[in-house]
C-alpha atoms as a PDB file:
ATOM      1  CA  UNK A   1     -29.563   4.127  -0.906  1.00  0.00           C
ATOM      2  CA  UNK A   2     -26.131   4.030   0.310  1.00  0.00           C
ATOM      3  CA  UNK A   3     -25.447   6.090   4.082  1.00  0.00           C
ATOM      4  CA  UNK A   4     -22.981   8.720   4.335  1.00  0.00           C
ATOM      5  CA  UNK A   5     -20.053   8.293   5.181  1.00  0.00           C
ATOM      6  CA  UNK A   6     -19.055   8.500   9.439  1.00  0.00           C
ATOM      7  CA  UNK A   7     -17.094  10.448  10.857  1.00  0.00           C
ATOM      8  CA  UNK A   8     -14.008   7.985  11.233  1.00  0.00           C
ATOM      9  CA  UNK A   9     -14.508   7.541   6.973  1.00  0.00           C
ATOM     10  CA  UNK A  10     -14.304  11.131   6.539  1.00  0.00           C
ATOM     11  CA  UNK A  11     -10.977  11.587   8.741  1.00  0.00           C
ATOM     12  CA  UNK A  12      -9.027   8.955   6.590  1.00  0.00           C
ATOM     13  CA  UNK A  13     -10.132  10.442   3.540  1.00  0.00           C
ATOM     14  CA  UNK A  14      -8.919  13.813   4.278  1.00  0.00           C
ATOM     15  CA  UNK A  15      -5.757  12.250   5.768  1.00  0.00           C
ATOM     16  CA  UNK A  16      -5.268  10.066   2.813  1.00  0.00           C
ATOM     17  CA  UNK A  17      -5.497  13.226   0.668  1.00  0.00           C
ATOM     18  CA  UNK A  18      -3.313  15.356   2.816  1.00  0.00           C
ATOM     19  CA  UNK A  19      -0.567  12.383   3.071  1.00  0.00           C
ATOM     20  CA  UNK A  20      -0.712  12.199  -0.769  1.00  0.00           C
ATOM     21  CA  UNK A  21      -0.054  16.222  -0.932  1.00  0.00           C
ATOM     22  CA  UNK A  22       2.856  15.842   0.827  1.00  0.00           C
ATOM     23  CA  UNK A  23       4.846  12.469  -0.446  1.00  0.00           C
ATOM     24  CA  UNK A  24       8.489  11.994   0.183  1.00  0.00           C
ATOM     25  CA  UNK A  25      10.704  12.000  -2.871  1.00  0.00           C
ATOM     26  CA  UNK A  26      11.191   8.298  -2.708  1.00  0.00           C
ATOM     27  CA  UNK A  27       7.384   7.882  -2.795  1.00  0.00           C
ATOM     28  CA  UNK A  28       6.528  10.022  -5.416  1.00  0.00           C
ATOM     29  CA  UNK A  29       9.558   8.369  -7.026  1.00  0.00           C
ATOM     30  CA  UNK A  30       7.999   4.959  -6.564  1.00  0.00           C
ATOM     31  CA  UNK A  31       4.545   6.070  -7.430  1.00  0.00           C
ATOM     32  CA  UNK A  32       5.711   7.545 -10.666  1.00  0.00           C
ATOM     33  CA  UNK A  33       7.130   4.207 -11.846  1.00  0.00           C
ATOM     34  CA  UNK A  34       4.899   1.429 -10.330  1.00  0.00           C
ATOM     35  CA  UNK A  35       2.351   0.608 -13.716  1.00  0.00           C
ATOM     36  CA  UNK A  36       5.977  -0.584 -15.617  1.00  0.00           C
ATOM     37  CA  UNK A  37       5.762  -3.479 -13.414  1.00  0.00           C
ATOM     38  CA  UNK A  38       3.537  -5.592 -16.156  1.00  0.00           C
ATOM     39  CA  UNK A  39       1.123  -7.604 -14.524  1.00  0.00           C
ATOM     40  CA  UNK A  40      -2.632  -7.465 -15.316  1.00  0.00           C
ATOM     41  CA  UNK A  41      -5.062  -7.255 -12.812  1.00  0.00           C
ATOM     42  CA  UNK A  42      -3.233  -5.125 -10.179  1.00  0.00           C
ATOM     43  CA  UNK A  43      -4.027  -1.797  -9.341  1.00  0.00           C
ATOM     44  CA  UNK A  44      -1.419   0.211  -6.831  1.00  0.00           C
ATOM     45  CA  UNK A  45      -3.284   2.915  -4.782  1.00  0.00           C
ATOM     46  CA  UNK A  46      -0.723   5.342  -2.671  1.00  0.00           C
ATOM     47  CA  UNK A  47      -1.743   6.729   1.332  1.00  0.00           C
ATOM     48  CA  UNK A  48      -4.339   3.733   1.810  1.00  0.00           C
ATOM     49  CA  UNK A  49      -6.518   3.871   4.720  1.00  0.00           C
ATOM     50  CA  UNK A  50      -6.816   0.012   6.209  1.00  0.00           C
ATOM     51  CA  UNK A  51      -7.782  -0.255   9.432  1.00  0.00           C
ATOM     52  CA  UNK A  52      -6.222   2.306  11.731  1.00  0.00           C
ATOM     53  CA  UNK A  53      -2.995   2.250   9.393  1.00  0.00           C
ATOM     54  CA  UNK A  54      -1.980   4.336   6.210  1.00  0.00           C
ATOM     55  CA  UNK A  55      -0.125   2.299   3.722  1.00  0.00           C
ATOM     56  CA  UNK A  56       2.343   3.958   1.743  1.00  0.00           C
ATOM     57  CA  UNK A  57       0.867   1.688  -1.573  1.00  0.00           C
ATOM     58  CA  UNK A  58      -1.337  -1.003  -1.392  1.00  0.00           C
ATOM     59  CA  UNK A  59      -3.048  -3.442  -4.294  1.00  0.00           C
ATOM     60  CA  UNK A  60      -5.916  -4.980  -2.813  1.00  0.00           C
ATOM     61  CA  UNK A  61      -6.375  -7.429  -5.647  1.00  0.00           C
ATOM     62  CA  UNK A  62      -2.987  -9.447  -4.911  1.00  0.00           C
ATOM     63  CA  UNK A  63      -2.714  -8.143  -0.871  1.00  0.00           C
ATOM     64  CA  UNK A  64       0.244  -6.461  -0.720  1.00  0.00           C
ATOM     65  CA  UNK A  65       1.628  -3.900   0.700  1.00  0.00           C
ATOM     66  CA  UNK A  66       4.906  -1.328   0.204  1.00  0.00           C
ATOM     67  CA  UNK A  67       6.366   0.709   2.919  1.00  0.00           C
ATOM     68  CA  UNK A  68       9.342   2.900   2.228  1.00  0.00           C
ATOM     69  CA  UNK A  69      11.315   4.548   5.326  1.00  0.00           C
ATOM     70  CA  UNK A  70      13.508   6.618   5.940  1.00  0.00           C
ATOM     71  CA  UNK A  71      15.970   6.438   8.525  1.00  0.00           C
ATOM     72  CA  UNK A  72      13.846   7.061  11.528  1.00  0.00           C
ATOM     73  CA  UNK A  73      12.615   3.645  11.091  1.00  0.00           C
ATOM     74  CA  UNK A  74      15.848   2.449  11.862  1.00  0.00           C
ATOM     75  CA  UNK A  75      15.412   3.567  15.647  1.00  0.00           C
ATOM     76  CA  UNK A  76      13.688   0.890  17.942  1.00  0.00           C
ATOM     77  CA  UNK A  77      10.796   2.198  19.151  1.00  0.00           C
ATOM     78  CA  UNK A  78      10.216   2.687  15.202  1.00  0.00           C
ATOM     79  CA  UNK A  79      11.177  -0.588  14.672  1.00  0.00           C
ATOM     80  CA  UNK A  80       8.758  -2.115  17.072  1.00  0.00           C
ATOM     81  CA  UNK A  81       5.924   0.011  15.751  1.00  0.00           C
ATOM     82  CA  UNK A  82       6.732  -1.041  12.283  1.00  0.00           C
ATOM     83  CA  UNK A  83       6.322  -4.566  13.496  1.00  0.00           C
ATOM     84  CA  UNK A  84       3.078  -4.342  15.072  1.00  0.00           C
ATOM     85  CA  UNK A  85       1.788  -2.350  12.323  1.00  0.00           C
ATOM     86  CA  UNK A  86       3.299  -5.294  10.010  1.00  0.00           C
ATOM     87  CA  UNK A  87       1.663  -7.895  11.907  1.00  0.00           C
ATOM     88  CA  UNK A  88      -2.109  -6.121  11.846  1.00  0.00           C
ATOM     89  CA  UNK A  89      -2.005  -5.814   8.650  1.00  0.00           C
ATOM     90  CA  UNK A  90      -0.774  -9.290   7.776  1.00  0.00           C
ATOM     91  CA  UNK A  91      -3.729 -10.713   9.971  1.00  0.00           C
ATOM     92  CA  UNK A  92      -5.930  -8.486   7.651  1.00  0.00           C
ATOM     93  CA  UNK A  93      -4.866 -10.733   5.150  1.00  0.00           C
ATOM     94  CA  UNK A  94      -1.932  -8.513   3.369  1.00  0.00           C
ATOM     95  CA  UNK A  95       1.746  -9.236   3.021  1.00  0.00           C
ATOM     96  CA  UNK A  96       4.288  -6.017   4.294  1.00  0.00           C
ATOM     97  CA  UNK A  97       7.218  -5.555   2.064  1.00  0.00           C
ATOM     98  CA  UNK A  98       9.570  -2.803   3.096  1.00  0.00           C
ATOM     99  CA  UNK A  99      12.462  -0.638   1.053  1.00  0.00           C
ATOM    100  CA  UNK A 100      13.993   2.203   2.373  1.00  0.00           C
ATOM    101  CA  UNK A 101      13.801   5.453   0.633  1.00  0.00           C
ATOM    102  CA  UNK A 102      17.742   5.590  -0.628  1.00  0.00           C
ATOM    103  CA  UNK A 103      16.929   2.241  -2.320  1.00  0.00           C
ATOM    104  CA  UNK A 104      14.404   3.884  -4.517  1.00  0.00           C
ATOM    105  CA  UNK A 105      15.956   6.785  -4.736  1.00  0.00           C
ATOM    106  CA  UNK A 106      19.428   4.990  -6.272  1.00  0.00           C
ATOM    107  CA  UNK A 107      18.184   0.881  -7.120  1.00  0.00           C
ATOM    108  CA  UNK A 108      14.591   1.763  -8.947  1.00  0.00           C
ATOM    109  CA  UNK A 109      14.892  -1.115 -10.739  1.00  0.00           C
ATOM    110  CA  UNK A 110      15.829  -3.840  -8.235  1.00  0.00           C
ATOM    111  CA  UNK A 111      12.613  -2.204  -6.050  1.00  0.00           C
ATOM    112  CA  UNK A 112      10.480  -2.630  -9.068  1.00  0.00           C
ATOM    113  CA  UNK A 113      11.716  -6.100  -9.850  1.00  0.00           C
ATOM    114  CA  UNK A 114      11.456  -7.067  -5.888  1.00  0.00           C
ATOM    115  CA  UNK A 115       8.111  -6.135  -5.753  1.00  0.00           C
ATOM    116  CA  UNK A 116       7.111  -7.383  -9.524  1.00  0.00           C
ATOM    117  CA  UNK A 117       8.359 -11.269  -7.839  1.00  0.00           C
ATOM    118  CA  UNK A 118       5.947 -10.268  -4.696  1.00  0.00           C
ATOM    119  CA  UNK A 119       3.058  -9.819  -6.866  1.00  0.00           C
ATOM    120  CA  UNK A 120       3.524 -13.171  -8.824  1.00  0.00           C
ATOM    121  CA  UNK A 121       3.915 -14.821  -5.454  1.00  0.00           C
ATOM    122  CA  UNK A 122       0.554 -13.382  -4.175  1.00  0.00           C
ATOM    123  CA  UNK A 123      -1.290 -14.190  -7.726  1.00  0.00           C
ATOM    124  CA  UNK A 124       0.373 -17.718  -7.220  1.00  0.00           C
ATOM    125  CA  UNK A 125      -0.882 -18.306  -4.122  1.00  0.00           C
ATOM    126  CA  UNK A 126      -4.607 -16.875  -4.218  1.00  0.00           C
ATOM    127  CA  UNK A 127      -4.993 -18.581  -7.573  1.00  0.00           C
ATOM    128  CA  UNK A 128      -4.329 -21.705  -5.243  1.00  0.00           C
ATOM    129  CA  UNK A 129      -6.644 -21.026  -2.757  1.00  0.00           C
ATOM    130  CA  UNK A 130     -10.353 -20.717  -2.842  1.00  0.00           C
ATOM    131  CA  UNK A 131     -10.999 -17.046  -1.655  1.00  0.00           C
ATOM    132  CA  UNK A 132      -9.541 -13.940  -3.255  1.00  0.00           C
ATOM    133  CA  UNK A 133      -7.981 -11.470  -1.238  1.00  0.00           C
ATOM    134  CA  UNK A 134     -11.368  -9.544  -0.129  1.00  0.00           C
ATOM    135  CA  UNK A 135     -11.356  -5.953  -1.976  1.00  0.00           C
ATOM    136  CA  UNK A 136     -12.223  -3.009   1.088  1.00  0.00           C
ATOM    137  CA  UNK A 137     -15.696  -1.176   0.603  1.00  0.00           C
ATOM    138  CA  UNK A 138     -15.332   1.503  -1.899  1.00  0.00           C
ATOM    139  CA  UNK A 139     -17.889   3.739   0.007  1.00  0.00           C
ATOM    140  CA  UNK A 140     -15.615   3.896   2.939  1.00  0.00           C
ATOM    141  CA  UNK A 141     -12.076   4.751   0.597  1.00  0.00           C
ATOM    142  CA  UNK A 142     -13.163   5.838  -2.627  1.00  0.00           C
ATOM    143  CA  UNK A 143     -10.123   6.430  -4.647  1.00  0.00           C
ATOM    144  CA  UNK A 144      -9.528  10.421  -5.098  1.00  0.00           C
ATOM    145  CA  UNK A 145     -10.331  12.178  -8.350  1.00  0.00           C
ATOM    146  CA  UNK A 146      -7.926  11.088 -10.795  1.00  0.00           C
ATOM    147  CA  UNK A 147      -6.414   7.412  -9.583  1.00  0.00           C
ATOM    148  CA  UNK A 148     -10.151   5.556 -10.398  1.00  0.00           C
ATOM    149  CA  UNK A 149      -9.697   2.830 -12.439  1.00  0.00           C
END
């Protein structure tokens, strides 16, 4: 019989939900258009809880991750933060790529092609190694009504 979920579990899932209620344009943007990029086995998921750290998408299958920003992220105590938060989550095994919003917003299709080359490059090189990229617990971030798959 599986626990309940703790207290920490239930916090990210209602933040989760409440950062998916209230996108940015470039993100819903983004969202709206990431299954054209044609590549079986990947699954995007949007506001994903790993570690202490939101990701603005995230395919656990491949390891990736996409952060879009704005232009507070172009300040330098944002940019410092970004890196730290960039380096946790590459030691958890995940590769940061980064657009900011206006580049969705006007160059959709260079983002989409950008990230389409990123998720070759992270097939190519766990179909090289011996371990997959490990997939997170689905009891502690089950995906919200509607994006199961």
């Amino acid at each position: 019989m599986a626990k309940p979920p703790s207290p920490l579990d239930r916090f990210k899932r209602v933040n989760a939900r409440r950062l998916r209620a209230t996108m940015t344009d470039a993100e819903c943007r983004l969202w709206r258009h990431l299954w054209r990029i044609p590549i079986a086995g990947t699954h995007f998921r949007r506001q994903v809880p790993i570690g202490r750290f939101f990701a603005d998408f995230a395919c656990h299958q491949v390891g990736l991750v996409i952060e879009l920003d704005g232009s507070q992220h172009a300040e330098d105590a944002a940019r410092r933060y970004d890196l730290a938060r960039a380096l946790v989550l590459e030691a958890a095994g995940y590769k940061v790529i980064r657009f900011w919003n206006h580049e969705v917003l006007s160059e959709l299709d260079a983002v989409l092609d950008t990230i389409f080359a990123a998720v070759e490059e992270r097939q190519a090189a766990l179909a090289g190694s011996a371990v997959a990229h490990p997939t997170p617990d689905l009891r502690s971030d089950p995906p919200p009504q509607g994006e199961g798959g």
